[in-house]
Protein backbone atom coordinates (compact mmCIF):
# COMPACT_ATOMS: atom_id res chain seq x y z
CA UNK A 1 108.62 137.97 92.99
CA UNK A 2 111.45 135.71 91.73
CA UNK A 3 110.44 133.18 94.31
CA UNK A 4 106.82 132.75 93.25
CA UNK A 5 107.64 132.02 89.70
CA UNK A 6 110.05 129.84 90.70
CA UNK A 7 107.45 128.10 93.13
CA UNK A 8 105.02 127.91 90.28
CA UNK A 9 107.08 126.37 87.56
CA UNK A 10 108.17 123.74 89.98
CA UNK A 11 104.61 122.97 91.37
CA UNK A 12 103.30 123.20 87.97
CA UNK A 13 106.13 120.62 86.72
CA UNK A 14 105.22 118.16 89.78
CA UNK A 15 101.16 118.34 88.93
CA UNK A 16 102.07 117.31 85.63
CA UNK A 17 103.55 114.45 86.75
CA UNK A 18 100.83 113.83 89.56
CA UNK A 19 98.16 113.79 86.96
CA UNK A 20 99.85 111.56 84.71
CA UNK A 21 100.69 109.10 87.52
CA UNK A 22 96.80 109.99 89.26
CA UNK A 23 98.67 110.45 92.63
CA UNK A 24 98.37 114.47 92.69
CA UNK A 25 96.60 114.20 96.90
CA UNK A 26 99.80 111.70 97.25
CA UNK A 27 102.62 113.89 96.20
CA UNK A 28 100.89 117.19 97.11
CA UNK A 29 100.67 115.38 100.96
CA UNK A 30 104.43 114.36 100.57
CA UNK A 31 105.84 117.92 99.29
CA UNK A 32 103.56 119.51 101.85
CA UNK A 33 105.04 117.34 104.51
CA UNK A 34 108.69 117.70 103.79
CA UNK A 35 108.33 121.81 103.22
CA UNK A 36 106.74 121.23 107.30
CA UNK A 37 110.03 119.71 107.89
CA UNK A 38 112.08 122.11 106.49
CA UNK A 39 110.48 125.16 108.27
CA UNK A 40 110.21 122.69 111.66
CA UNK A 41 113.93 122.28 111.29
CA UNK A 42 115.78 125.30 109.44
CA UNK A 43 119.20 123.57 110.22
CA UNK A 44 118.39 120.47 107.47
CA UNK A 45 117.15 123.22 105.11
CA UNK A 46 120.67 125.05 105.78
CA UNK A 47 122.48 121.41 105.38
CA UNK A 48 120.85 120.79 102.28
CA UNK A 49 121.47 124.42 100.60
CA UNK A 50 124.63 125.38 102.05
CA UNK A 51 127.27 125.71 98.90
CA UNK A 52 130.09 124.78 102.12
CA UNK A 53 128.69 121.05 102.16
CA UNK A 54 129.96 118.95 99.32
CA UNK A 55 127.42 117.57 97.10
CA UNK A 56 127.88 114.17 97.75
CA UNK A 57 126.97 114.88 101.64
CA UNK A 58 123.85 116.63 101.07
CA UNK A 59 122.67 113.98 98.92
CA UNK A 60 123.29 111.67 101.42
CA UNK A 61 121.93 113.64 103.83
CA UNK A 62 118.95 114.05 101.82
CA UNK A 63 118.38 110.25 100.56
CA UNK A 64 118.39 109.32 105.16
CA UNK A 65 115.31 112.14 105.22
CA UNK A 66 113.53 111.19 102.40
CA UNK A 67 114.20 107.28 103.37
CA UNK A 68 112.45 108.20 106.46
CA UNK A 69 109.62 109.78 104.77
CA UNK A 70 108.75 106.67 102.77
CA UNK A 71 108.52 109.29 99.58
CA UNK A 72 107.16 108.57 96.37
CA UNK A 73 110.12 107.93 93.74
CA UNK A 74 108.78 110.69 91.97
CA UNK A 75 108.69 113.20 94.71
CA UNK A 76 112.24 111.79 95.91
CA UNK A 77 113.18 112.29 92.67
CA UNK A 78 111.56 115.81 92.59
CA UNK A 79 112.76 116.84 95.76
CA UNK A 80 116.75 115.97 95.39
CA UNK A 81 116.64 117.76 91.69
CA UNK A 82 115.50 120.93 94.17
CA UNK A 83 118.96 120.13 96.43
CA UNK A 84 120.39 120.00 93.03
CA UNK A 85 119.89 123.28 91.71
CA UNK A 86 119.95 124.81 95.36
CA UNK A 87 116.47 125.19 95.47
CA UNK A 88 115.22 123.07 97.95
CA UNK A 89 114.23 126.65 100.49
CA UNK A 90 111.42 127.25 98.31
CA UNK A 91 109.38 123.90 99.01
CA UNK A 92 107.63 125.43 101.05
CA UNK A 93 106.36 128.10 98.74
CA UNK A 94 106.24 125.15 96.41
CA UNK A 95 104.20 123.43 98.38
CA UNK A 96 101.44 126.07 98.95
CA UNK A 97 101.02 126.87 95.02
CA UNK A 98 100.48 123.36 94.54
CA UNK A 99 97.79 123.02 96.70
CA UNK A 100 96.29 126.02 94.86
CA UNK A 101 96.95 124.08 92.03
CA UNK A 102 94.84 121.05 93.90
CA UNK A 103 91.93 123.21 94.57
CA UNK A 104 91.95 124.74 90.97
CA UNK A 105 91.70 120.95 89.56
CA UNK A 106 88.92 119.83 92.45
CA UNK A 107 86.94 123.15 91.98
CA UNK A 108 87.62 124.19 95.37
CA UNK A 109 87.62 127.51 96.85
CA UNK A 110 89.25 128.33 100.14
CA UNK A 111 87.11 130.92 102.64
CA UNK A 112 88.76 133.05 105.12
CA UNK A 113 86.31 133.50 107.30
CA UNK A 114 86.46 135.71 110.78
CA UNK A 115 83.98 136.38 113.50
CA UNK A 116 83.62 138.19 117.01
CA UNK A 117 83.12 135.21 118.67
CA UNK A 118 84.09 130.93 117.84
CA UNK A 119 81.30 129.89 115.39
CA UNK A 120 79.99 126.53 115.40
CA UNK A 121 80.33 123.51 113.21
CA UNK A 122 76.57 123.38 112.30
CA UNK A 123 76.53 127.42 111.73
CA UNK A 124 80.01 127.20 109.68
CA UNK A 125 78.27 124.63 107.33
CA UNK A 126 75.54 126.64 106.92
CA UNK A 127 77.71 129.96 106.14
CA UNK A 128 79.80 127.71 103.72
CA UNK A 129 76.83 126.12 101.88
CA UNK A 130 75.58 130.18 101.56
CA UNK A 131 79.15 130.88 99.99
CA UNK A 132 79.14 127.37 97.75
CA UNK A 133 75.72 128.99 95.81
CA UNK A 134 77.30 132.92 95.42
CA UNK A 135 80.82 131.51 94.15
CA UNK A 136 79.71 128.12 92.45
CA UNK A 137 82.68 126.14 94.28
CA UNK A 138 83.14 123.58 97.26
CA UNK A 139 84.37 125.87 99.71
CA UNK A 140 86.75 124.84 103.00
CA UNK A 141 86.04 127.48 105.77
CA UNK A 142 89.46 128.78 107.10
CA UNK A 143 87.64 129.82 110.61
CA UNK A 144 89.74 132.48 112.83
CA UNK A 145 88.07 134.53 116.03
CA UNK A 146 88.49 138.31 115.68
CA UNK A 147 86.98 140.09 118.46
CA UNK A 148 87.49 143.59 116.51
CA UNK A 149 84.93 142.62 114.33
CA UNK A 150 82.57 143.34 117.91
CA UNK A 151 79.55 141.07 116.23
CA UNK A 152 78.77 139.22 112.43
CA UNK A 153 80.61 137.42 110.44
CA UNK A 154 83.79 138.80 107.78
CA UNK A 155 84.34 136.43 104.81
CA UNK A 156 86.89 136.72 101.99
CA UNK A 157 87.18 134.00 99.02
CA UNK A 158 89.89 135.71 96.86
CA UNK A 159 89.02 139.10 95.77
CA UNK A 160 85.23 138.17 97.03
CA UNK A 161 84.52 139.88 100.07
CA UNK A 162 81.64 139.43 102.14
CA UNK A 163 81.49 142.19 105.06
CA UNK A 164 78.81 141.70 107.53
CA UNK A 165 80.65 142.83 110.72
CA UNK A 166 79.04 145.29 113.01
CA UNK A 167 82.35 146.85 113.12
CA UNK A 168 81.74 147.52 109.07
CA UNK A 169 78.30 148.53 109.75
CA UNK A 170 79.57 151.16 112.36
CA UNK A 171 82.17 152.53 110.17
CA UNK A 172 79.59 153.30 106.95
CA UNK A 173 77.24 154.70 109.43
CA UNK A 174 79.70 157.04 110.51
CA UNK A 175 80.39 158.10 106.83
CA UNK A 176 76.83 158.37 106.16
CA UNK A 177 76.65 161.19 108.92
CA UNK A 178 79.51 163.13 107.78
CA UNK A 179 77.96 163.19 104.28
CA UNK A 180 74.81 164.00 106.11
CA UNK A 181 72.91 161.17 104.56
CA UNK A 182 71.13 160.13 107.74
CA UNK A 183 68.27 162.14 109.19
């Protein structure tokens, strides 16, 4: 729990700033890369949070990465205040409720969507532009293959959930029988 509200008062801080400076795809593309680094390479996250290393070789450390990176001044900025306070493990988690933040502010919703069987582009359009009119937001289909499902199509936006698996329909078919419903 502690993590997520420290995740959201740092994302929250950086959006300001992005907004402001109208660079909020930039810096959300630059925090999201370095978190990738950090969970790509769990040694530089330990180098940069480990109390053992002296401050000045962490920022140093830091300042070669971030050189590398070709980051924003801001985000460099934002990024070695994290090292700083010995927060720099949570840019990941950062990272992700920014780009929550990113959707919020483009009116975008994000659709988990799961089928028996790999759905096409042209029919995950289609199922996307059926979700856009029902939730009143651009939606980006998060596709994933779940052959559990044994046919249809399972799609969750938030607490939204769309259920037309076979598997579903199988499962209130068997509670309609053992309320004796069916007949």
């Amino acid at each position: 729990m502690k993590n997520q509200v420290i995740a959201k008062r740092y994302a929250r801080a950086l959006f300001s700033l992005a907004s402001e400076a109208q660079a909020i795809e930039q810096y959300g593309s630059e925090l999201g890369g370095f978190g990738e680094l950090l969970v790509e390479f769990p040694e530089l996250e330990n180098a940069l949070r480990n109390p053992l290393y002296p401050e000045a070789v962490k920022k140093t450390l830091f300042q070669k990465v971030a050189g590398q990176l070709q980051l924003s001044p801001v985000v460099n900025s934002f990024l070695n205040l994290l090292v700083e306070k010995r927060r720099i493990q949570h840019v990941p988690e950062i990272a992700d409720y920014y780009r929550r933040l990113i959707d919020e502010h483009s009116n975008i919703a994000r659709a988990k969507v799961k089928a028996a069987f790999k759905l096409g582009d042209d029919e995950i359009k289609k199922l996307a532009a059926v979700l856009e009119k029902k939730i009143g937001k651009k939606i980006v289909v998060e596709f994933e293959e779940d052959p559990s499902l044994l046919g249809g199509v399972f799609a969750q936006i938030g607490d939204f959930v769309l259920d037309g698996s076979v598997k579903r329909q199988l499962l209130n078919f068997k509670e309609s029988l053992k309320r004796g419903a069916v007949g």
